[in-house]
PDB file of N, CA and C in Angstrom:
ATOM      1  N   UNK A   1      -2.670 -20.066   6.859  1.00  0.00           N
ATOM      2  CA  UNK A   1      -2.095 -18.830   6.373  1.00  0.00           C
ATOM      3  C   UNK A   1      -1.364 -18.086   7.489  1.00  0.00           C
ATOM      4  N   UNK A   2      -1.920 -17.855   8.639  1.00  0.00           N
ATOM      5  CA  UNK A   2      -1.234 -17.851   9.614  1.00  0.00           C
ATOM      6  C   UNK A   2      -0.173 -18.058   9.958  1.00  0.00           C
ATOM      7  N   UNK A   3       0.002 -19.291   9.813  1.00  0.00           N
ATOM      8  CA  UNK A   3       1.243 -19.997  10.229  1.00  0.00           C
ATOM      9  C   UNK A   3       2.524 -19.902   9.157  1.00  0.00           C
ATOM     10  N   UNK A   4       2.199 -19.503   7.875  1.00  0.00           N
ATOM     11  CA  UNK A   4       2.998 -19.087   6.990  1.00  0.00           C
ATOM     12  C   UNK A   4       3.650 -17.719   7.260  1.00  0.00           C
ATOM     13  N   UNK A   5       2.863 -16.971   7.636  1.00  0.00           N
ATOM     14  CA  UNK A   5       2.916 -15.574   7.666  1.00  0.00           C
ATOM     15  C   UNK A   5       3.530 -15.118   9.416  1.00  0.00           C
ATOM     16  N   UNK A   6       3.235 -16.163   9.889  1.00  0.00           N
ATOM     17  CA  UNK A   6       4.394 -15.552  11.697  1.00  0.00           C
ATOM     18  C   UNK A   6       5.763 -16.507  11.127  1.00  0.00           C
ATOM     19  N   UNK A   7       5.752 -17.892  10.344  1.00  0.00           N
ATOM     20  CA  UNK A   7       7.277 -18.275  10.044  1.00  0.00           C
ATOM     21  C   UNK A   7       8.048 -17.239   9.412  1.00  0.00           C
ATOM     22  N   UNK A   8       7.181 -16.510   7.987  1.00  0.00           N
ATOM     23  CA  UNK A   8       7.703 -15.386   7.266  1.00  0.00           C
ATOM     24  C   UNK A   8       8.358 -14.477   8.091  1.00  0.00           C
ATOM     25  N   UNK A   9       7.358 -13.881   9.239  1.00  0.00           N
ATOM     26  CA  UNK A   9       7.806 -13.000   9.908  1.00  0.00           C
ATOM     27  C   UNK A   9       9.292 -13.037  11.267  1.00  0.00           C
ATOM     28  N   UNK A  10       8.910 -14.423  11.608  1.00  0.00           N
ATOM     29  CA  UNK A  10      10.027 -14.679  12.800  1.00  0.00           C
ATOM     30  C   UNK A  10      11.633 -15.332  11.688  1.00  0.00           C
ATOM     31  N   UNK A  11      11.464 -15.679  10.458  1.00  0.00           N
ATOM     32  CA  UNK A  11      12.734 -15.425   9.603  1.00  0.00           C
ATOM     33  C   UNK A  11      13.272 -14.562   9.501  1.00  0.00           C
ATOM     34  N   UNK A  12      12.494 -13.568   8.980  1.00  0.00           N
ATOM     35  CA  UNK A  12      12.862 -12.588   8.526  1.00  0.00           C
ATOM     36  C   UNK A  12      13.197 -11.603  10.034  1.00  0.00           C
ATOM     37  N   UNK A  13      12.783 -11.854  10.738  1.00  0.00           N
ATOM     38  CA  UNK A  13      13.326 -10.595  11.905  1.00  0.00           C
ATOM     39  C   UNK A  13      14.642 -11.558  12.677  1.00  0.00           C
ATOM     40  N   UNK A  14      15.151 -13.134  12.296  1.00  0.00           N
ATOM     41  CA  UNK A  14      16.154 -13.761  13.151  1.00  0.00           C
ATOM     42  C   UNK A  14      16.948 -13.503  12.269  1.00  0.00           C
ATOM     43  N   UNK A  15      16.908 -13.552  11.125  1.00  0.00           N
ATOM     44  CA  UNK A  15      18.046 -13.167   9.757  1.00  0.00           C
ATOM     45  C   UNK A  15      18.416 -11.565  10.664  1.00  0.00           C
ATOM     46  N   UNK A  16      17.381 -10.567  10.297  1.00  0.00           N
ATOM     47  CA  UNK A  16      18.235  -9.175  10.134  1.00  0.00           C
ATOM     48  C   UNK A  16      18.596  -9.413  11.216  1.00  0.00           C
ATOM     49  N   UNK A  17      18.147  -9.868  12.927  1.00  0.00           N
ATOM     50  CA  UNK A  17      19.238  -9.442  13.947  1.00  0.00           C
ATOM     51  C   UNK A  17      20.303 -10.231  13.765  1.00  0.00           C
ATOM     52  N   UNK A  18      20.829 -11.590  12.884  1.00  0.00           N
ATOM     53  CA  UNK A  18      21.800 -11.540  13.285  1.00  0.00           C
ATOM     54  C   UNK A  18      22.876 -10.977  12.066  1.00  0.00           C
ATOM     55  N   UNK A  19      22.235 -10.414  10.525  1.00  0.00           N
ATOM     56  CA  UNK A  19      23.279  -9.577  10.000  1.00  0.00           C
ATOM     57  C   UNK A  19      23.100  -8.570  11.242  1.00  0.00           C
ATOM     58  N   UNK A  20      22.220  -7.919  11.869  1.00  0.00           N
ATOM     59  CA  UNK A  20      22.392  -6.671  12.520  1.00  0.00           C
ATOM     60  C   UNK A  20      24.044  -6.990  13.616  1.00  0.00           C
ATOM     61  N   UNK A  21      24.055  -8.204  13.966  1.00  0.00           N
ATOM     62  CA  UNK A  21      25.586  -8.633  14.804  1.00  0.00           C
ATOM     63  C   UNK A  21      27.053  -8.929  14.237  1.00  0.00           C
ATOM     64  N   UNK A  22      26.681  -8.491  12.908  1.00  0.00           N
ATOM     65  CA  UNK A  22      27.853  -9.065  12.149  1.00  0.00           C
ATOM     66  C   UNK A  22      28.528  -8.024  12.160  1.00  0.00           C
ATOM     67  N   UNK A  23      30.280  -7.852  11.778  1.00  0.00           N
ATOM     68  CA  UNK A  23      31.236  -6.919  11.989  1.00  0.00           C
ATOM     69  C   UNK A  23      31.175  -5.427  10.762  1.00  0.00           C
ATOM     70  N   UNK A  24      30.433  -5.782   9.577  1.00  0.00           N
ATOM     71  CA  UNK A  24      30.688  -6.015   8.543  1.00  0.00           C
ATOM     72  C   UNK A  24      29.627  -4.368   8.143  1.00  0.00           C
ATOM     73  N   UNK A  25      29.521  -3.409   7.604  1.00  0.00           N
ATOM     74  CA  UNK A  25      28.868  -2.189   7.414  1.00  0.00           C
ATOM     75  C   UNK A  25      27.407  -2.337   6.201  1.00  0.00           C
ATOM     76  N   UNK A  26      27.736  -3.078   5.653  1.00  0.00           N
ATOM     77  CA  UNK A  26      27.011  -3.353   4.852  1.00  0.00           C
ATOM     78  C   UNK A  26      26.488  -4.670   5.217  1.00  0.00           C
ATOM     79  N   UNK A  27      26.694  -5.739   5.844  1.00  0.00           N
ATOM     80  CA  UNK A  27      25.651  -6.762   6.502  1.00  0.00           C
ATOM     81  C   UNK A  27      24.697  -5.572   7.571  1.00  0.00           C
ATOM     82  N   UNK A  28      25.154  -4.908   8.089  1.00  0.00           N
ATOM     83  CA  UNK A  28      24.695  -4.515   9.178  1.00  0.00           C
ATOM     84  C   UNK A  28      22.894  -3.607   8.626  1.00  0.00           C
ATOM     85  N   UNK A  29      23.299  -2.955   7.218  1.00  0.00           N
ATOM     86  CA  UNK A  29      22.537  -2.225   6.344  1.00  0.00           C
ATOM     87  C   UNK A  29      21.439  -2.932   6.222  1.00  0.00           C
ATOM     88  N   UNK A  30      22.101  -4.437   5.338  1.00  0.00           N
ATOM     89  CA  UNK A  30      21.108  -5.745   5.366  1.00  0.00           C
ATOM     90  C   UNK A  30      20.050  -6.259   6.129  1.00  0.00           C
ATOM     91  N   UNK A  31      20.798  -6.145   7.566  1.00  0.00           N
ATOM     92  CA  UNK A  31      19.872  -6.417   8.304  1.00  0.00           C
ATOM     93  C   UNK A  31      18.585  -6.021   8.891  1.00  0.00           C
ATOM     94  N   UNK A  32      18.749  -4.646   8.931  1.00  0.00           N
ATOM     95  CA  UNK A  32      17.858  -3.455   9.211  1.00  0.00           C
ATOM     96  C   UNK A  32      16.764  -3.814   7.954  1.00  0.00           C
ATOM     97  N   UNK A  33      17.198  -3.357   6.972  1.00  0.00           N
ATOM     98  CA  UNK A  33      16.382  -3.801   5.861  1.00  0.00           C
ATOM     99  C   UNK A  33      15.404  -4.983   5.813  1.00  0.00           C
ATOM    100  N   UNK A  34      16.120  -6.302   6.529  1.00  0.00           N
ATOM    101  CA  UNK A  34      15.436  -7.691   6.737  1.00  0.00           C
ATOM    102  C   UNK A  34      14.208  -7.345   8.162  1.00  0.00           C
ATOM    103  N   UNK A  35      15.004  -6.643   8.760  1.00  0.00           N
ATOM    104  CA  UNK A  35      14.033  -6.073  10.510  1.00  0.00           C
ATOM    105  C   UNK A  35      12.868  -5.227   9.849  1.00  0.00           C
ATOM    106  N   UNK A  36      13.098  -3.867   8.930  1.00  0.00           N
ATOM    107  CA  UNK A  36      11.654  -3.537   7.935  1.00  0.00           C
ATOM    108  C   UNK A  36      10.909  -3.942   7.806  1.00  0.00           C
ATOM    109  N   UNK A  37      11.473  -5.244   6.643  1.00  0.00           N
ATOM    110  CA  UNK A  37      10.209  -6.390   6.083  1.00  0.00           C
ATOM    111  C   UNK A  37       9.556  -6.742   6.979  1.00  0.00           C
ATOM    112  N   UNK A  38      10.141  -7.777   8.069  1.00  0.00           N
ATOM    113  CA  UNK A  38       8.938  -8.275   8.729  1.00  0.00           C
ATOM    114  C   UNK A  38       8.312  -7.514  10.046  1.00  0.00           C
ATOM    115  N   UNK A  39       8.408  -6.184  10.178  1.00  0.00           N
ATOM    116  CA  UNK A  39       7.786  -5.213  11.144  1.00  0.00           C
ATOM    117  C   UNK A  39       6.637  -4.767  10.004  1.00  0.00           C
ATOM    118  N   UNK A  40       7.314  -4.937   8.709  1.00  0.00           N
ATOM    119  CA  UNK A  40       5.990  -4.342   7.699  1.00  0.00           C
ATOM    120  C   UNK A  40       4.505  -5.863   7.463  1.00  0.00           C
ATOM    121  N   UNK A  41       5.357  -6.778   7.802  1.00  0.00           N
ATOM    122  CA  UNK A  41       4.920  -7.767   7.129  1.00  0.00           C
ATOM    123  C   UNK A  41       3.686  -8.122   8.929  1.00  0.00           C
ATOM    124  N   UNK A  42       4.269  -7.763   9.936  1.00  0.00           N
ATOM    125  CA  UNK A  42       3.379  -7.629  11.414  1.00  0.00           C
ATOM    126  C   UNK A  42       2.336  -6.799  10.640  1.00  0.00           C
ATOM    127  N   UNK A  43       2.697  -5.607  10.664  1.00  0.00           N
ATOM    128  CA  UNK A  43       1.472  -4.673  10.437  1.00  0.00           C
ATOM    129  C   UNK A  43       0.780  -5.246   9.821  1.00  0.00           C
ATOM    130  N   UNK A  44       0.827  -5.600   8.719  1.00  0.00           N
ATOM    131  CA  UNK A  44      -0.629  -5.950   7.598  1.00  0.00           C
ATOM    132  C   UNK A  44      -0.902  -7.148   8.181  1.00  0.00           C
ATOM    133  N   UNK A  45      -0.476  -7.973   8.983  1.00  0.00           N
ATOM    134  CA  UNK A  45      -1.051  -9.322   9.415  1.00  0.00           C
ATOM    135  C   UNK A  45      -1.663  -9.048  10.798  1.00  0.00           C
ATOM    136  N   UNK A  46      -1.345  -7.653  11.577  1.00  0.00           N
ATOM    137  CA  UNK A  46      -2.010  -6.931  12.598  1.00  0.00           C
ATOM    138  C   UNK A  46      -3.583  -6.584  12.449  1.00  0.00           C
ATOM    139  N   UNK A  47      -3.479  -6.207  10.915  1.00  0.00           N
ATOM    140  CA  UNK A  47      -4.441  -5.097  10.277  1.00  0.00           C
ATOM    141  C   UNK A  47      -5.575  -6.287   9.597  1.00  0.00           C
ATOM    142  N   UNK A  48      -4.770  -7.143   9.538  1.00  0.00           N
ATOM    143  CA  UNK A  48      -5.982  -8.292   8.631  1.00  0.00           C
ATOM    144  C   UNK A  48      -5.969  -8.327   7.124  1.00  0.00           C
ATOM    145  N   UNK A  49      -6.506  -8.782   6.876  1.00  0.00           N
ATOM    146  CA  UNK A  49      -6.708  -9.443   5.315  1.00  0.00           C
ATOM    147  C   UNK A  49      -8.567  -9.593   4.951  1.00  0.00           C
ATOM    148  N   UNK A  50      -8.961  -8.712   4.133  1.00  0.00           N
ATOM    149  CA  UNK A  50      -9.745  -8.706   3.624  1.00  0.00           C
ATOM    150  C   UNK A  50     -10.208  -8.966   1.971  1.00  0.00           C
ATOM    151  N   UNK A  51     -10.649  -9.926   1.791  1.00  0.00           N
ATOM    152  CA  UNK A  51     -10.126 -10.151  -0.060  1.00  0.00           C
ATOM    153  C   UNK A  51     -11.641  -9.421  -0.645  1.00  0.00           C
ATOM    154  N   UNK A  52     -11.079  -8.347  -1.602  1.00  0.00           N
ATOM    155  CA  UNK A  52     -12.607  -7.814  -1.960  1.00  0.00           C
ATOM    156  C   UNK A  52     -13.439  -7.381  -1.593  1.00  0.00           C
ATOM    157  N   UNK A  53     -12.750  -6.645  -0.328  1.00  0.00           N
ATOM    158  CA  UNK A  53     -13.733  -5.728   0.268  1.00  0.00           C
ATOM    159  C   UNK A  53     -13.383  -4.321   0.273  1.00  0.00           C
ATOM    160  N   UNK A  54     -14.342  -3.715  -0.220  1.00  0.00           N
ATOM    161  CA  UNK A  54     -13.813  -2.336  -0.858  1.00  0.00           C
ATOM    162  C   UNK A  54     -13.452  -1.271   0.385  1.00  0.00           C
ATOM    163  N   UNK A  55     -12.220  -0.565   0.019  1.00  0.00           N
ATOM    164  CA  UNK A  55     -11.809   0.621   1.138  1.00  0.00           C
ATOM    165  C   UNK A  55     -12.077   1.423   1.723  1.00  0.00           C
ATOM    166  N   UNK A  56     -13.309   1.891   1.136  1.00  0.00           N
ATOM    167  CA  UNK A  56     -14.350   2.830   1.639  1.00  0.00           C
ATOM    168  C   UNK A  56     -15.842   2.768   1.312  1.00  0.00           C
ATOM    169  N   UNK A  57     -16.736   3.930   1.682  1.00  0.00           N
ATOM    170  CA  UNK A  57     -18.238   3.920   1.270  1.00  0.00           C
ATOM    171  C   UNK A  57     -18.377   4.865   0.215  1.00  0.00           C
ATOM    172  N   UNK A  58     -19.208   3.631  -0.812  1.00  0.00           N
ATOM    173  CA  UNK A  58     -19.630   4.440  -2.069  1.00  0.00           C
ATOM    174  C   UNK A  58     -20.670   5.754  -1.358  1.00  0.00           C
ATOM    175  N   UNK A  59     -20.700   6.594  -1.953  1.00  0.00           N
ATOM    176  CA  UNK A  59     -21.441   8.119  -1.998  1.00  0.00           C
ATOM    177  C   UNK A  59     -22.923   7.417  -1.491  1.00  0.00           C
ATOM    178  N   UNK A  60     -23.550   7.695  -0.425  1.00  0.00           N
ATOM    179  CA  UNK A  60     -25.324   7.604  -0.739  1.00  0.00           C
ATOM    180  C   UNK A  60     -25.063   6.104   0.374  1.00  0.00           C
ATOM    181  N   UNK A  61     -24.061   5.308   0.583  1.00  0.00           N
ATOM    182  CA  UNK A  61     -24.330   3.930   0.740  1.00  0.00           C
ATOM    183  C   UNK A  61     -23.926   3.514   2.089  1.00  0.00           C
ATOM    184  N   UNK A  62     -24.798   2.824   3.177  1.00  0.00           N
ATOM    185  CA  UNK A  62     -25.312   3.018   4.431  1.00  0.00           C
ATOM    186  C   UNK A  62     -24.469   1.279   4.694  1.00  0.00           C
ATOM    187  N   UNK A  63     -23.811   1.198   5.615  1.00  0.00           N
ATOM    188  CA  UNK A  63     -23.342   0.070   5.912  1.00  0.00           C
ATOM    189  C   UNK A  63     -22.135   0.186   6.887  1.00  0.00           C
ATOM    190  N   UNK A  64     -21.931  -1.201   8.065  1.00  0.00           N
ATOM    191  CA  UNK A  64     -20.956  -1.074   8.871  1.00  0.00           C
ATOM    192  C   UNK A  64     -19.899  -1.358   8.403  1.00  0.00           C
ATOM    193  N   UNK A  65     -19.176  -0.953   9.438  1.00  0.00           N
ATOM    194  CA  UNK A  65     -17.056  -0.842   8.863  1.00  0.00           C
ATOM    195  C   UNK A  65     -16.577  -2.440   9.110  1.00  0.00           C
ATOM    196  N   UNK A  66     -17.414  -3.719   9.265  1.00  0.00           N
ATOM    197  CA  UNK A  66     -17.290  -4.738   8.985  1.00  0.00           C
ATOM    198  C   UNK A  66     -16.921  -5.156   7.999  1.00  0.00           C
ATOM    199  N   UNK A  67     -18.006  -4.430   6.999  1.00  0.00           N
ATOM    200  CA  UNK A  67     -17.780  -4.862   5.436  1.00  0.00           C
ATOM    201  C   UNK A  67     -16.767  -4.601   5.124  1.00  0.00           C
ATOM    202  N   UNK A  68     -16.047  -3.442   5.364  1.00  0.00           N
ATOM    203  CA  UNK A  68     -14.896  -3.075   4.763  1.00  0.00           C
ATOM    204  C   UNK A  68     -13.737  -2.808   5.004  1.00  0.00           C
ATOM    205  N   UNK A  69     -12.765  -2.933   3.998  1.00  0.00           N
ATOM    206  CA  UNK A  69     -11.208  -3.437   4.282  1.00  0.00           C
ATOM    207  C   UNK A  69     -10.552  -2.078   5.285  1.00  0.00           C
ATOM    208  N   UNK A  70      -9.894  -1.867   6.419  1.00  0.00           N
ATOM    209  CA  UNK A  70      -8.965  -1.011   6.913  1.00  0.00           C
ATOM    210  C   UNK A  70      -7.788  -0.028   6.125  1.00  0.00           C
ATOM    211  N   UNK A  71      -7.940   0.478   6.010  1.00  0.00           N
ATOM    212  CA  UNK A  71      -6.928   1.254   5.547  1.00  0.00           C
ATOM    213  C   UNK A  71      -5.648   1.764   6.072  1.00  0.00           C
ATOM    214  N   UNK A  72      -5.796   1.739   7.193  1.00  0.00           N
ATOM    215  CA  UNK A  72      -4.823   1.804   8.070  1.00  0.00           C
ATOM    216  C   UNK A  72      -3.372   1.667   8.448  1.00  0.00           C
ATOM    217  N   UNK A  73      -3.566   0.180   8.260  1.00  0.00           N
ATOM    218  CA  UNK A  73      -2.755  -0.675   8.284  1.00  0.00           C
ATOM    219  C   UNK A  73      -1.414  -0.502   6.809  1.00  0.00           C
ATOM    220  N   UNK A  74      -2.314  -0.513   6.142  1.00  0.00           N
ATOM    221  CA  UNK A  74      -2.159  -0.366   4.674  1.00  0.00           C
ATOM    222  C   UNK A  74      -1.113   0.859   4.196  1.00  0.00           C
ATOM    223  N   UNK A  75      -1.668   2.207   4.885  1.00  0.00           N
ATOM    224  CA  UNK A  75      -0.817   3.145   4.760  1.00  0.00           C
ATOM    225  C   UNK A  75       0.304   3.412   5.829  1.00  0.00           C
ATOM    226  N   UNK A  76      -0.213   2.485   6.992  1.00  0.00           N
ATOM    227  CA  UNK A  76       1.302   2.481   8.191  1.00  0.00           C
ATOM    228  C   UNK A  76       2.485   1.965   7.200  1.00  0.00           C
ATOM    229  N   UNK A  77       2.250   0.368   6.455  1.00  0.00           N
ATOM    230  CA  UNK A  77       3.116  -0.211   6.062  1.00  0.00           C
ATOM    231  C   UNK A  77       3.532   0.808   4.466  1.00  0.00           C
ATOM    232  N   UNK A  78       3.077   1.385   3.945  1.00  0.00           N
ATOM    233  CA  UNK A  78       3.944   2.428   2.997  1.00  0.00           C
ATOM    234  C   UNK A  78       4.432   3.373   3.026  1.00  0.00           C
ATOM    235  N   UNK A  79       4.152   4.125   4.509  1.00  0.00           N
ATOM    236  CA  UNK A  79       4.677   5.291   4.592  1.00  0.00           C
ATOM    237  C   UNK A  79       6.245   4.211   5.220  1.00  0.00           C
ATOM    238  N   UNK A  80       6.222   3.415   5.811  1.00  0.00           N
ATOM    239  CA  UNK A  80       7.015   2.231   6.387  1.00  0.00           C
ATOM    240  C   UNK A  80       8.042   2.449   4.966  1.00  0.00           C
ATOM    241  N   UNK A  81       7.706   2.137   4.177  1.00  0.00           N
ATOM    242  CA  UNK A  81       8.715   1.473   3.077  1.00  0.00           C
ATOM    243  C   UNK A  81       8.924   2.880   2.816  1.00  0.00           C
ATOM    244  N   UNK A  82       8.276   3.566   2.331  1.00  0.00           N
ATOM    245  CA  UNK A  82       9.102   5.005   1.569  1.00  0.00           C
ATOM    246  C   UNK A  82      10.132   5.503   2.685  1.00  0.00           C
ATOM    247  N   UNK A  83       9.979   5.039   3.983  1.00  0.00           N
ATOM    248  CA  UNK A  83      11.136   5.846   5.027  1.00  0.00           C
ATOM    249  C   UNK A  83      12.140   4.852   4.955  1.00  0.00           C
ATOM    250  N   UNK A  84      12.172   3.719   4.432  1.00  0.00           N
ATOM    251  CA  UNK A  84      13.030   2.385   4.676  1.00  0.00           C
ATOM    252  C   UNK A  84      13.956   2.568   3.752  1.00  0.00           C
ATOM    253  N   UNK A  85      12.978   3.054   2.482  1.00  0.00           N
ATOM    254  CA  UNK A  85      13.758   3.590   1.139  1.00  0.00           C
ATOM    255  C   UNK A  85      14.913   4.815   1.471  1.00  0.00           C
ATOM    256  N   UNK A  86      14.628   5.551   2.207  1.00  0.00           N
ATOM    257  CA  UNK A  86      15.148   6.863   2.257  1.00  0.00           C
ATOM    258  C   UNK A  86      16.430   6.683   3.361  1.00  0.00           C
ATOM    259  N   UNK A  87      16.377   6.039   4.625  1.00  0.00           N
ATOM    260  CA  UNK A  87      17.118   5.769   5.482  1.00  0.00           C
ATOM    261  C   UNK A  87      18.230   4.557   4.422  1.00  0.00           C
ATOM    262  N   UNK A  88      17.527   3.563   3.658  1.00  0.00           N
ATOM    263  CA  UNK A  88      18.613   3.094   3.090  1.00  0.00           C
ATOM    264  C   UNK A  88      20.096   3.769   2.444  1.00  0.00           C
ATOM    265  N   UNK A  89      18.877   4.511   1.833  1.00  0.00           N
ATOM    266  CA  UNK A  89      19.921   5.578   0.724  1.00  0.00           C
ATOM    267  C   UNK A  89      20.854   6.342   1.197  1.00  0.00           C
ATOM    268  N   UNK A  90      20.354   6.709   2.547  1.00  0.00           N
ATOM    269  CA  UNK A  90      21.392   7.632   3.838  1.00  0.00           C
ATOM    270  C   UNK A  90      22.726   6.513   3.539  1.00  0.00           C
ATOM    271  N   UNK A  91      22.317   5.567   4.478  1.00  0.00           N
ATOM    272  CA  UNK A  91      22.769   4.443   5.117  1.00  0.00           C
ATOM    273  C   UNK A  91      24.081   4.231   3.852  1.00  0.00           C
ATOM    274  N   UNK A  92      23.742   3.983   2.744  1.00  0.00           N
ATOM    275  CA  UNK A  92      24.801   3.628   1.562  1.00  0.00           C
ATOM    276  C   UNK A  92      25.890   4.568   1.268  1.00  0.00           C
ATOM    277  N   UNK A  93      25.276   5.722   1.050  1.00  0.00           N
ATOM    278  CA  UNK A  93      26.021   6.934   0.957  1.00  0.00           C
ATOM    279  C   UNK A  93      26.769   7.054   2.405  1.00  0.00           C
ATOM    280  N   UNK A  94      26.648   7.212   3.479  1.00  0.00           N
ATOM    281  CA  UNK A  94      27.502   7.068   4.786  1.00  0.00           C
ATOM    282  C   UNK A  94      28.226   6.192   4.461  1.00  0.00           C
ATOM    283  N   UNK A  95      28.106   4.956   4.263  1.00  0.00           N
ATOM    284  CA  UNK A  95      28.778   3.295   3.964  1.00  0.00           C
ATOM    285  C   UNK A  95      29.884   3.829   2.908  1.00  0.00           C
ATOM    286  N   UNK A  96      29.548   4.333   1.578  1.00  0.00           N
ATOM    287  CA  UNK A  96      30.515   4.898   0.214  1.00  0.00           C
ATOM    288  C   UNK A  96      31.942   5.935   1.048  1.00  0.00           C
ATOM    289  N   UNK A  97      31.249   6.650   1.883  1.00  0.00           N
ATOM    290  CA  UNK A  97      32.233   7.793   2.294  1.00  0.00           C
ATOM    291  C   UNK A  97      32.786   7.388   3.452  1.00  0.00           C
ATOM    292  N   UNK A  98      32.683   6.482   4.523  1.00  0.00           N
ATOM    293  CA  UNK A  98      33.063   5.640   5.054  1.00  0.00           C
ATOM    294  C   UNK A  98      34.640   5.099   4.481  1.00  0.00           C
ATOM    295  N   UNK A  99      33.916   3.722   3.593  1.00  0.00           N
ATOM    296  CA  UNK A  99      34.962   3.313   2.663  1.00  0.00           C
ATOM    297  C   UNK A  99      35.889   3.975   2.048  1.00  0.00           C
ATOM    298  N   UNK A 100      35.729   5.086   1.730  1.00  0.00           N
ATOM    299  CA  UNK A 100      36.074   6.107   1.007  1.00  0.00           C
ATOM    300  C   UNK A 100      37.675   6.478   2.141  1.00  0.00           C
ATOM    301  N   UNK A 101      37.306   6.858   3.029  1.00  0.00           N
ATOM    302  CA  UNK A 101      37.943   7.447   4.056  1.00  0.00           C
ATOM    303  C   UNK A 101      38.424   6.705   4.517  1.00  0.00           C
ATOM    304  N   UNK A 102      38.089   5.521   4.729  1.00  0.00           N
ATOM    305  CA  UNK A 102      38.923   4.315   5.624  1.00  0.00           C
ATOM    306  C   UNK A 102      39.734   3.454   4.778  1.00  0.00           C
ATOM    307  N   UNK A 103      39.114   3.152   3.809  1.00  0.00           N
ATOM    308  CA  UNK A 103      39.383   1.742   3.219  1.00  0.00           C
ATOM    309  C   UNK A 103      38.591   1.012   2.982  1.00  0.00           C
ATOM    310  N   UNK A 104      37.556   0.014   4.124  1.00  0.00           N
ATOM    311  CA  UNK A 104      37.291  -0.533   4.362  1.00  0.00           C
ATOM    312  C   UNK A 104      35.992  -0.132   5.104  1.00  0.00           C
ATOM    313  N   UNK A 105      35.461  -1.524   5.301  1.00  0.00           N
ATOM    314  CA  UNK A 105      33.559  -0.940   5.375  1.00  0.00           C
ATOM    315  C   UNK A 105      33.880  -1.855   6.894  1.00  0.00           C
ATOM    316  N   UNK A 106      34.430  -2.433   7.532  1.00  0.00           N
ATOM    317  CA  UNK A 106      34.613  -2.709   8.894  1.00  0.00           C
ATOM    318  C   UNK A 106      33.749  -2.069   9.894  1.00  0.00           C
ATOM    319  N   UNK A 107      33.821  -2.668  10.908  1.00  0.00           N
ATOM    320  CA  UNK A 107      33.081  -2.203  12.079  1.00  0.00           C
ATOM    321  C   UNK A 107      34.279  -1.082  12.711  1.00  0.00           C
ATOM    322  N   UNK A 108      35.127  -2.078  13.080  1.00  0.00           N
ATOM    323  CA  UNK A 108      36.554  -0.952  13.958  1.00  0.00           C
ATOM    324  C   UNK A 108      37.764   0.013  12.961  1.00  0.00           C
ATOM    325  N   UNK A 109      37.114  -0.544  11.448  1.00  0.00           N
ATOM    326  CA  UNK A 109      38.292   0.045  10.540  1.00  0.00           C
ATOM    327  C   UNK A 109      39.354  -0.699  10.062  1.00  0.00           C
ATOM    328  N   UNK A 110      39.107  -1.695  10.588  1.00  0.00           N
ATOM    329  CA  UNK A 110      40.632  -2.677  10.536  1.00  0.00           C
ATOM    330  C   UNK A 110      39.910  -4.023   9.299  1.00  0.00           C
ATOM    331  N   UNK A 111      40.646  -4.610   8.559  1.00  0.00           N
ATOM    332  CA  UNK A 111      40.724  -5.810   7.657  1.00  0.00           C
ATOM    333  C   UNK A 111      40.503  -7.165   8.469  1.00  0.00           C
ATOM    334  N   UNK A 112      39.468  -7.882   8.371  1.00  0.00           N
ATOM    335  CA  UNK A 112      38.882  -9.071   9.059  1.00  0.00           C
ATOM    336  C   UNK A 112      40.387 -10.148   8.615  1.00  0.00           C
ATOM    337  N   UNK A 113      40.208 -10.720   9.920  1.00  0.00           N
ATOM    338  CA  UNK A 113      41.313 -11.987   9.484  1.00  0.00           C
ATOM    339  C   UNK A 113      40.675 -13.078   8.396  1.00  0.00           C
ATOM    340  N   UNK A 114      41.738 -13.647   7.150  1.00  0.00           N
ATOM    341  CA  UNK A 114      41.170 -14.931   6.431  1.00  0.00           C
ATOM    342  C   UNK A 114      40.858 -16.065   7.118  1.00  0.00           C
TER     343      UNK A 114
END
């Protein structure tokens, strides 16, 4: 599982840097987005994997933080996505008015050669 989950992760972070190198305003968006995932996808594989182990202590009930799943981790990686969400939405709207103003979603403003 491991080994699934650092390939997942080292894809996904060689993809976004190299949309992050591309000329292009909207690859560039892409990429960031792809760099998210697998900084989100570190955390919870930082944080561990617990199957069925409950998040906290029932009321009255005496036991170590072995038993039970982190939470931590859990809420790093969603407060993660709701800001990923929000910076996207920036990111598009800049990109729209951009285009808007230029033409073109270019890096320098100018039309890529065919």
């Amino acid at each position: 599982m491991e080994l699934i989950l650092s390939l997942a992760i080292g894809t996904l972070a060689g993809c976004g840097v190299w949309l992050l190198l591309r000329p292009r305003t909207f690859q560039v968006i892409m990429g960031l987005l792809l760099l998210s995932y697998a900084v989100n996808l570190f955390i919870l594989g930082v944080g561990g994997l617990r199957v069925g182990m409950p998040p906290f202590l029932a009321k009255g009930q005496i036991g170590s933080l072995a038993q039970f799943a982190d939470p931590l981790p859990q809420s790093l990686v969603l407060t993660a996505i709701v800001i990923s969400f929000a910076t996207t939405a920036l990111f598009l709207v800049v990109l729209l008015a951009s285009r808007g103003l230029t033409g073109t979603d270019h890096v320098d403003g100018t039309e890529p050669e065919a």
